[in-house]
Protein backbone atom coordinates (compact mmCIF):
# COMPACT_ATOMS: atom_id res chain seq x y z
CA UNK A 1 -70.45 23.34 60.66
CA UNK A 2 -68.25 20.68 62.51
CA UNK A 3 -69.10 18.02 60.41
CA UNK A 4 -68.69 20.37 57.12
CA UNK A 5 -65.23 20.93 58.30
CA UNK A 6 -64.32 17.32 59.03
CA UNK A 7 -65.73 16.70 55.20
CA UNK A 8 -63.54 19.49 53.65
CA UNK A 9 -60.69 18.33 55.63
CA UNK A 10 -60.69 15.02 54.85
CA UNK A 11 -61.34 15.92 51.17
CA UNK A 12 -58.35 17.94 51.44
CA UNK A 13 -56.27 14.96 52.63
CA UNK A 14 -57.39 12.83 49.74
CA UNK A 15 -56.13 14.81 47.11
CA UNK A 16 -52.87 15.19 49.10
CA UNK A 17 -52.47 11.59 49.26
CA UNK A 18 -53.50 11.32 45.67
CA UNK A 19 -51.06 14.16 44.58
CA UNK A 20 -48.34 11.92 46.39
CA UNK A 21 -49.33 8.64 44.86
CA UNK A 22 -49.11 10.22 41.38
CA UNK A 23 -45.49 11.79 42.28
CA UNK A 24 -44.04 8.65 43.15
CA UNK A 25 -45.89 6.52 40.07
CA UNK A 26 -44.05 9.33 37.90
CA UNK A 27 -40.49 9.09 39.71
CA UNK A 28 -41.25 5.15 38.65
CA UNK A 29 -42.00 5.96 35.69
CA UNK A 30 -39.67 8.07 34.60
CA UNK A 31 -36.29 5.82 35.70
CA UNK A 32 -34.25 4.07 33.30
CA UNK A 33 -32.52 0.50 32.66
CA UNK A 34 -29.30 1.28 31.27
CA UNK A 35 -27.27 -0.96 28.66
CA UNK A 36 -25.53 -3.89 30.31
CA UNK A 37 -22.83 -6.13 29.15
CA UNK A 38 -21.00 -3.61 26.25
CA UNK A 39 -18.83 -5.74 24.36
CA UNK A 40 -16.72 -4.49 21.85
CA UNK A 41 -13.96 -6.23 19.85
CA UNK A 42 -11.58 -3.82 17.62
CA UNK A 43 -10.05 -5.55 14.63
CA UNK A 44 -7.25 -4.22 12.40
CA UNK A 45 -7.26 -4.67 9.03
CA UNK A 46 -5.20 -3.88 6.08
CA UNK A 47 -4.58 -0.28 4.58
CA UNK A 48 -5.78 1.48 7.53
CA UNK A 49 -9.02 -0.23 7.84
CA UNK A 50 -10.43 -1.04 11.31
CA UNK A 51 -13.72 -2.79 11.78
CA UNK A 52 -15.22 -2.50 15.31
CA UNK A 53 -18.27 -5.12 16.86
CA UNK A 54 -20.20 -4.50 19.58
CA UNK A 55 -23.19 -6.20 21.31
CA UNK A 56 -25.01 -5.04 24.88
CA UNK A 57 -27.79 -6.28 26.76
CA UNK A 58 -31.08 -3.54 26.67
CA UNK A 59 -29.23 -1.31 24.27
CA UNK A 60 -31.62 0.38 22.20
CA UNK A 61 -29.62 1.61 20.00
CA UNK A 62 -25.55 2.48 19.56
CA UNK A 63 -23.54 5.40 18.73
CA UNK A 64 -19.95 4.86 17.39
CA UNK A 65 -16.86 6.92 16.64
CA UNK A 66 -13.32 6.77 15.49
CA UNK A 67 -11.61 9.59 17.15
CA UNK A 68 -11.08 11.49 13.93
CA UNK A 69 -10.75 15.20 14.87
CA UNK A 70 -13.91 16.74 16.73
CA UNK A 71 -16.53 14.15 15.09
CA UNK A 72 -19.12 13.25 17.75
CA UNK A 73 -20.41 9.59 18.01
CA UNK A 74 -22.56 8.56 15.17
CA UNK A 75 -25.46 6.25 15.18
CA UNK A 76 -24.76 2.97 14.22
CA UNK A 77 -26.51 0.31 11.86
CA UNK A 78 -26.19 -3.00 13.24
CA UNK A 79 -23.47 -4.24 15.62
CA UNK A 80 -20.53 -3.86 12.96
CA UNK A 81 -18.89 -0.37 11.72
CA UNK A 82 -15.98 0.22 9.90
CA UNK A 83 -13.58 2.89 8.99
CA UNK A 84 -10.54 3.68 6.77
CA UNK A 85 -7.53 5.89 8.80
CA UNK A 86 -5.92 7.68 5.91
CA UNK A 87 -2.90 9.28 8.84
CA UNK A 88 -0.89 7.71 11.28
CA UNK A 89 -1.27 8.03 14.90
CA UNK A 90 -3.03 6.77 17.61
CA UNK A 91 -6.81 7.05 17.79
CA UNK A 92 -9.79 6.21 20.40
CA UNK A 93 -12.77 4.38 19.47
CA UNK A 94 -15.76 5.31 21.62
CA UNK A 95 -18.48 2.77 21.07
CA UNK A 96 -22.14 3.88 23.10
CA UNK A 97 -24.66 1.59 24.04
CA UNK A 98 -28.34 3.67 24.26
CA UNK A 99 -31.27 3.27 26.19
CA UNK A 100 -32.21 6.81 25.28
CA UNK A 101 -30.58 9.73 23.56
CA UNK A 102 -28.90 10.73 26.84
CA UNK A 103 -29.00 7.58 28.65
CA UNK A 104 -26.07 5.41 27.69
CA UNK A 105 -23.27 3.44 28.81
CA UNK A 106 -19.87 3.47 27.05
CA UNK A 107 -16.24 1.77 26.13
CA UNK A 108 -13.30 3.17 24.49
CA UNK A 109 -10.47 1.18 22.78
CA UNK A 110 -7.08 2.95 21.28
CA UNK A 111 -5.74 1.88 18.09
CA UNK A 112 -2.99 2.72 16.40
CA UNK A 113 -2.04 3.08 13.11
CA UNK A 114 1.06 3.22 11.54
CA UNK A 115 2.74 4.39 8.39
CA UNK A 116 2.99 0.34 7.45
CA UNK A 117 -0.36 0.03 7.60
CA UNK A 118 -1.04 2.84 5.34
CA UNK A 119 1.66 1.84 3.01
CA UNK A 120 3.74 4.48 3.66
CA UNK A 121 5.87 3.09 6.03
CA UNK A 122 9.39 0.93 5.42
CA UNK A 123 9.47 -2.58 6.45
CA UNK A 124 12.64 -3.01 9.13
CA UNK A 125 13.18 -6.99 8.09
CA UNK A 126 14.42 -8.88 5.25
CA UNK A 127 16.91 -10.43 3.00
CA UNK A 128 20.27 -8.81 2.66
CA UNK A 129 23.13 -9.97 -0.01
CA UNK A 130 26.70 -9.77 0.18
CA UNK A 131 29.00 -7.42 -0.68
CA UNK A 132 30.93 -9.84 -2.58
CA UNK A 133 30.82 -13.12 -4.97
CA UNK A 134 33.68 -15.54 -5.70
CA UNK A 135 34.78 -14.93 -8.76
CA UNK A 136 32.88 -11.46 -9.27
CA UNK A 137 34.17 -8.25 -8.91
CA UNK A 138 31.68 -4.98 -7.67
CA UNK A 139 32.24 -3.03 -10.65
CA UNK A 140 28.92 -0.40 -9.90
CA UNK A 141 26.96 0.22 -7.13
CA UNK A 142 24.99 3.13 -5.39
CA UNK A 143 23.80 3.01 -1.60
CA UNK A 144 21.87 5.82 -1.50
CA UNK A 145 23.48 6.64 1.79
CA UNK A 146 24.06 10.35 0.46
CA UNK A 147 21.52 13.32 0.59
CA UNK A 148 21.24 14.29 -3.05
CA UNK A 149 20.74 11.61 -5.82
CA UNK A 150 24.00 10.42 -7.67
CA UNK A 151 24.45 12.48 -11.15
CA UNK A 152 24.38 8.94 -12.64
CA UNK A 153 20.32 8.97 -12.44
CA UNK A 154 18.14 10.71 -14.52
CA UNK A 155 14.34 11.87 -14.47
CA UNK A 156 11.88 10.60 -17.32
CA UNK A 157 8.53 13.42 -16.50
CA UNK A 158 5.31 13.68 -17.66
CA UNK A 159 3.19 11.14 -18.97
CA UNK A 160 4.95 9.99 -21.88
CA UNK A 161 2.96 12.22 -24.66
CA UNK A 162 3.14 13.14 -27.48
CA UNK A 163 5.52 9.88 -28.55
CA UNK A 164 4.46 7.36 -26.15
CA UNK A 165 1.45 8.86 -23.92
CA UNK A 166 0.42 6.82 -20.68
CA UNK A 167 3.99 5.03 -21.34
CA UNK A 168 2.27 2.96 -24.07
CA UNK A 169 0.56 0.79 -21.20
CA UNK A 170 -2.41 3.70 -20.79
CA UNK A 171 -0.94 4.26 -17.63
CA UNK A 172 -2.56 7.07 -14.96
CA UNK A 173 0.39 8.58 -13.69
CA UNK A 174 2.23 11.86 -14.05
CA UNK A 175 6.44 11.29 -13.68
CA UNK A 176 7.68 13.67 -11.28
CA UNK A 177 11.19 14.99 -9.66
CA UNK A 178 9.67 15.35 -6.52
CA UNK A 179 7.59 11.98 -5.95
CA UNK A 180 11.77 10.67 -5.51
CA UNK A 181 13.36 11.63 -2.20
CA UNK A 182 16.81 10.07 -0.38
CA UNK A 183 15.24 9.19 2.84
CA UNK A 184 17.49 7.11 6.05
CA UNK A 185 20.00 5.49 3.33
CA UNK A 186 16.58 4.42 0.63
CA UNK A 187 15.94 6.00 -2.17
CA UNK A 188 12.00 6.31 -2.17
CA UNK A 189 9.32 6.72 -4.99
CA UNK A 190 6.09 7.85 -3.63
CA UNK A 191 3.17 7.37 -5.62
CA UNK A 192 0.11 9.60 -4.88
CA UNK A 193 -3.64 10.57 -5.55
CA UNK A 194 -3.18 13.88 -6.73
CA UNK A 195 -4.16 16.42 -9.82
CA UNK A 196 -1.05 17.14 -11.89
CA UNK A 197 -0.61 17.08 -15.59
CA UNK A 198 -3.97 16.50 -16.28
CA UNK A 199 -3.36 12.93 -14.39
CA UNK A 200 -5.15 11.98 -11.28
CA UNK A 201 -1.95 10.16 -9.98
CA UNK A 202 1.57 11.04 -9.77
CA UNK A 203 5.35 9.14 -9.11
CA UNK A 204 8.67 8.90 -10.33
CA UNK A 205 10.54 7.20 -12.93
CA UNK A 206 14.27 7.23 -12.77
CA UNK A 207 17.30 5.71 -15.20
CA UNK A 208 20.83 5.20 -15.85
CA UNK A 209 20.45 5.73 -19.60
CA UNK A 210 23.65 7.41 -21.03
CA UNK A 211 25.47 7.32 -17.85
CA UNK A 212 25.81 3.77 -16.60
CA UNK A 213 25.25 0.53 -18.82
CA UNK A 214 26.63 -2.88 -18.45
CA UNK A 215 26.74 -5.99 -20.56
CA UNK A 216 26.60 -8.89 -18.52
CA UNK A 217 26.87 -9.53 -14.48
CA UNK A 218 24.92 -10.30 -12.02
CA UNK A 219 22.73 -7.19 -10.95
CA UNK A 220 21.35 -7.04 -7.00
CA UNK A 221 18.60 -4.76 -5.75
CA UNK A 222 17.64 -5.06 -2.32
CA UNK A 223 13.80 -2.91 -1.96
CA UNK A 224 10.66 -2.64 -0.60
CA UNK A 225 7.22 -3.16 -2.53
CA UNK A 226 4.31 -0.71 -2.68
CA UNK A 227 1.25 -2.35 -2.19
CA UNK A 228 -2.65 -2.32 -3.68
CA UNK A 229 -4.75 -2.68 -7.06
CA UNK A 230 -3.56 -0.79 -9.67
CA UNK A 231 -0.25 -0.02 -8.22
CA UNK A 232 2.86 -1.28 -10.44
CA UNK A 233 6.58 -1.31 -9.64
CA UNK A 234 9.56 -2.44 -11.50
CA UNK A 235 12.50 -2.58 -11.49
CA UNK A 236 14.28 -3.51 -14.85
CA UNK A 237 16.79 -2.55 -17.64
CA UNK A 238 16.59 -1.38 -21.53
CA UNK A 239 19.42 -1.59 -24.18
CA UNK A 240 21.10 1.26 -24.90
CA UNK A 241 20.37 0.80 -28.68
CA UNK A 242 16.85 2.25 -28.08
CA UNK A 243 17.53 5.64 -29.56
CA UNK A 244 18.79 3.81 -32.26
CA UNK A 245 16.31 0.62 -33.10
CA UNK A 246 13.58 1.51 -30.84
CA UNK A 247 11.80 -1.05 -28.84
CA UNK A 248 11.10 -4.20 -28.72
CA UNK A 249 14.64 -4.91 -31.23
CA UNK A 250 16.49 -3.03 -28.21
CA UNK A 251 15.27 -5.66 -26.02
CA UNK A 252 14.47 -5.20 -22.33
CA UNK A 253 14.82 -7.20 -19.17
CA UNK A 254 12.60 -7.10 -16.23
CA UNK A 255 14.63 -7.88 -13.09
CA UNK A 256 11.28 -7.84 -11.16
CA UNK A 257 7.72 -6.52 -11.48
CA UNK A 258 4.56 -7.12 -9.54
CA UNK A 259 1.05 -6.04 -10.23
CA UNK A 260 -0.62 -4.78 -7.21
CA UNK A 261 -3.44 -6.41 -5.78
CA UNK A 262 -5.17 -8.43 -3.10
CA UNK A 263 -5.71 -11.43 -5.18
CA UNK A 264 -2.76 -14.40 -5.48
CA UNK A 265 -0.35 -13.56 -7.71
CA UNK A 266 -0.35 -9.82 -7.37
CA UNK A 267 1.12 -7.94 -4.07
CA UNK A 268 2.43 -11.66 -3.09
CA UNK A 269 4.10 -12.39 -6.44
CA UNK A 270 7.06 -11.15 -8.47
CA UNK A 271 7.50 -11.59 -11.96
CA UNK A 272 10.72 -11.58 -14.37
CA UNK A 273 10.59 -11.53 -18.39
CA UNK A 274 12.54 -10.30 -21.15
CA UNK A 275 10.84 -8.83 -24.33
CA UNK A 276 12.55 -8.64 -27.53
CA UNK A 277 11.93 -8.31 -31.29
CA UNK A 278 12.14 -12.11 -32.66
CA UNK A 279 13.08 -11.79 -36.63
CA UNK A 280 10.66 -9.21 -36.71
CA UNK A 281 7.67 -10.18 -34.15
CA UNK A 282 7.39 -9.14 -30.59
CA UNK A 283 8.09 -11.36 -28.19
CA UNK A 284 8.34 -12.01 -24.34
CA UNK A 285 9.00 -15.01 -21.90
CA UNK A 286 9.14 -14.93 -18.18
CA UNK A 287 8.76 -16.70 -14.96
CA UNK A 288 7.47 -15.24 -11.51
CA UNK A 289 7.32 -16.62 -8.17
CA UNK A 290 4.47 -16.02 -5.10
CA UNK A 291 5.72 -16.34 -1.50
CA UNK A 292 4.02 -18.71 1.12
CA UNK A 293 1.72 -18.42 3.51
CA UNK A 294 -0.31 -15.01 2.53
CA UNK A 295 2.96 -12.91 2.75
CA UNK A 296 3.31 -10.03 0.79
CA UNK A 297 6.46 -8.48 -1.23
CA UNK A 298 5.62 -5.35 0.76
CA UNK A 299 6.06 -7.05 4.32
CA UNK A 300 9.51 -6.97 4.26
CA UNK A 301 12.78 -5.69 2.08
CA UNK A 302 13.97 -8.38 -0.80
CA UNK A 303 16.80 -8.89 -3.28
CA UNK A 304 15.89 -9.09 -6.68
CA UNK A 305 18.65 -10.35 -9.06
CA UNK A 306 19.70 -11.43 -12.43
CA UNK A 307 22.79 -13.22 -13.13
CA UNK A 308 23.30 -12.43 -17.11
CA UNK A 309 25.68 -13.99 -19.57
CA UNK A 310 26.31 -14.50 -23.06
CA UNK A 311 23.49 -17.41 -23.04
CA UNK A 312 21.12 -16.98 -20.13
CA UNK A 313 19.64 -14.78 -17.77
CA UNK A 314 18.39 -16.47 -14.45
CA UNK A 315 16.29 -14.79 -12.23
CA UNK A 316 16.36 -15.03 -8.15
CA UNK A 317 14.51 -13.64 -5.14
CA UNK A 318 16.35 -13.31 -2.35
CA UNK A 319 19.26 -15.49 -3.98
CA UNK A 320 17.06 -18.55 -4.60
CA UNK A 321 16.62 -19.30 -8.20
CA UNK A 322 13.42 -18.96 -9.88
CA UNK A 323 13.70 -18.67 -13.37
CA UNK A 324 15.81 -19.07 -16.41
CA UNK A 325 15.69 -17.93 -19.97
CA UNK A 326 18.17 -19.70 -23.08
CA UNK A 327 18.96 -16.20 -24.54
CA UNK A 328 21.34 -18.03 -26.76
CA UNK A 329 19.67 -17.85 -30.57
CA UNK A 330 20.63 -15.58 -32.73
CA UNK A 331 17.02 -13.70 -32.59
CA UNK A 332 18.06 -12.51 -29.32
CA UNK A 333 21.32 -10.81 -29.59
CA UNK A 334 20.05 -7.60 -28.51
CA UNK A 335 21.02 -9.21 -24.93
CA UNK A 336 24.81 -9.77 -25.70
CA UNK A 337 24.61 -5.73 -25.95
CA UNK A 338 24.82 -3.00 -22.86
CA UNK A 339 21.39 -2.12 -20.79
CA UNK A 340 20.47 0.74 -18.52
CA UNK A 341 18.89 0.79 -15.52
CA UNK A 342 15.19 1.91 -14.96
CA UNK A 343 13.85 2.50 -11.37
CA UNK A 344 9.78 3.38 -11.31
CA UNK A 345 6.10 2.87 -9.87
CA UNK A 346 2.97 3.39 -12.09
CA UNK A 347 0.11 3.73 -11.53
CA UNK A 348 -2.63 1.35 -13.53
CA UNK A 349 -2.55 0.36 -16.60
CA UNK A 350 -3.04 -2.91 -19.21
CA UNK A 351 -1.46 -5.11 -16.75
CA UNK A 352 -2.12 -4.44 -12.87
CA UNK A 353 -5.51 -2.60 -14.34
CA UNK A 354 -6.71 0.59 -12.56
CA UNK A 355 -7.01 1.55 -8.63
CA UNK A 356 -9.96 1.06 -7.04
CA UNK A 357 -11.78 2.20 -3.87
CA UNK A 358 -9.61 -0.94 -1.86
CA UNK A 359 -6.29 0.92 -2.83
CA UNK A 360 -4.84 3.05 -0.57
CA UNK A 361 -2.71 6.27 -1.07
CA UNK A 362 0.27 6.85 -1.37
CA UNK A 363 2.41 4.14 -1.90
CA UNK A 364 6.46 3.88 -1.66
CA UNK A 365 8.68 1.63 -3.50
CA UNK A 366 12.08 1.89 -1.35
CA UNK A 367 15.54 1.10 -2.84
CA UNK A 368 18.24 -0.23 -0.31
CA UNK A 369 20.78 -0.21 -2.82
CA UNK A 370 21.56 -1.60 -6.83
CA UNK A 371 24.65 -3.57 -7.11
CA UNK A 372 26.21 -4.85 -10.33
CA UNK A 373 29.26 -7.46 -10.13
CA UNK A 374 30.33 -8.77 -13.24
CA UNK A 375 33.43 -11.57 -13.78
CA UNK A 376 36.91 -10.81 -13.05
């Protein structure tokens, strides 16, 4: 009986100590290595785009968010994710490095975005011009420093139909009133991706016809450029003889345009021309010039001017000549005659072509002030 109980006690103590071994092998087991070394670099880019990278020793996997609302860290594919802020503010990017579903380490990084970035907001920099010019007197200007728009502008709506649909450019946009708003002394056309008029996009398009035209001077505008493919401001000026002899013969000048875009020669570029009907053929000549360095119109406010007389119009940006046109022959006397003033943003069309998935929404084209000084 004694040695029976020394047997069953000693088998008792085995499986004790085996029970104990198998514990501990399974508290070995079950600990994990977390992520080391989480690196993450957050890069800004243009129209709200921010691209995040990220790299970590014994990461697994990694989980990535933007801050956007109540969105939860999603899993990532590779060690690069980007994302597209369509609203200013200030966001945090959480970027986890996974060794299992719930074992991870983490960073966060705050960007923020602002209304530039989107293309919303107003550059704070630029060129100004003078208030005067020897030998010119300010015969017209408007400052937009009031809160309702002067009587001496006038809305062109819709979309051009029946006479002249898509503006006869097969343009996108919808011209409305309320894409135009007097904003901090700028007057400020806002075009927008939205569903009005059976148009996808909508702005505003705004003139001086039958209120204020001028034959000759030298015409200032200081503004800001919109930005992005597809998106295409001007500012520029049609003879009042268009109700009577319809265009080209009215003739129009183009005191600046520029065709959205990433590419050179679009967003960095502005363009001048005149159009006209030459003995009976269209015709158009014009001269544009792209800023150094990568720099965009949009990065700061310019002056875009034409100093007009009986035989040339020369063009300037930020009072630096850089074009001129002989408007002398007798084929183009539709510019010894008064022009109006047009003020607008479309949206595609034959030139800038349409938006695409890079172009960002909305856009503003803000007006400092026109100023028209002709000789004394």
């Amino acid at each position: 009986m004694i040695i029976m109980a020394k047997t069953l006690h000693a088998l008792l103590l085995f499986l004790l100590l085996t029970a104990t071994n198998a514990c501990n092998s399974d508290n070995v087991e079950e600990q994990v290595l977390l992520p080391t070394n989480l690196d993450v670099t957050v890069e800004i880019l243009e129209n709200g785009i921010v691209q995040v990278q990220f790299s970590a020793e014994r990461a697994n996997f990694f989980r990535i968010g933007f801050g956007i609302g109540n969105q939860e860290p999603e899993l990532a594919t590779g060690s690069t994710a980007t994302h597209r802020y369509t609203a200013p503010g200030e966001y945090t990017v959480t970027v986890q490095a996974h060794s299992t579903e719930a074992d991870f380490i983490k960073r966060e990084e705050t960007v923020i975005i602002t209304e530039q970035l989107l293309g919303i907001g107003l550059p704070t920099t630029g060129f100004e011009s003078p208030m005067s010019y020897d030998g010119y007197a300010l015969v017209w200007n408007d400052e937009f420093e009031s809160s309702t728009l002067s009587s001496d502008w006038v809305f062109e709506l819709g979309d051009g139909c029946p006479n002249l649909c898509g503006w006869g450019n097969n343009e996108l946009q919808f011209y409305r009133r309320e894409n135009t708003e007097l904003k901090d002394g700028y007057l400020v056309i806002t075009a927008k991706r939205e569903n009005i008029g059976g148009k996808n996009f909508t702005s505003s398009r705004l003139k001086t016809q039958a209120n204020k035209s001028f034959q000759f001077g030298r015409m200032d505008i200081r503004a800001a450029m919109p930005k992005g493919q597809g998106i295409w401001p001007a500012i520029w000026m049609l003879g009042e003889s268009i109700t009577e002899v319809s265009w080209p013969a009215c003739g129009e000048i183009d005191i600046m345009e520029m065709v959205g875009g990433n590419a050179s020669g679009r967003d960095d570029t502005v363009h001048g021309t005149v159009h006209w009907d030459n003995n009976g053929s269209y015709s158009y000549r014009g001269g544009k010039k792209t800023l150094p360095d990568g720099a965009k119109l949009a990065d700061n406010f310019h002056v875009y001017s034409v100093i007009w007389d009986e035989s040339k119009i020369t063009w300037l940006l930020d009072d630096e000549v850089y074009h001129e046109q002989d408007i002398s022959p007798d084929s183009m006397d539709e510019f010894r005659a008064p022009f109006f003033f047009i003020l607008n943003v479309a949206v595609g069309g034959n030139w800038p072509g349409n938006p695409d998935s890079s172009t960002i929404f909305p856009q503003q084209m803000a007006v400092d002030y026109v100023r028209v000084f002709q000789k004394e």
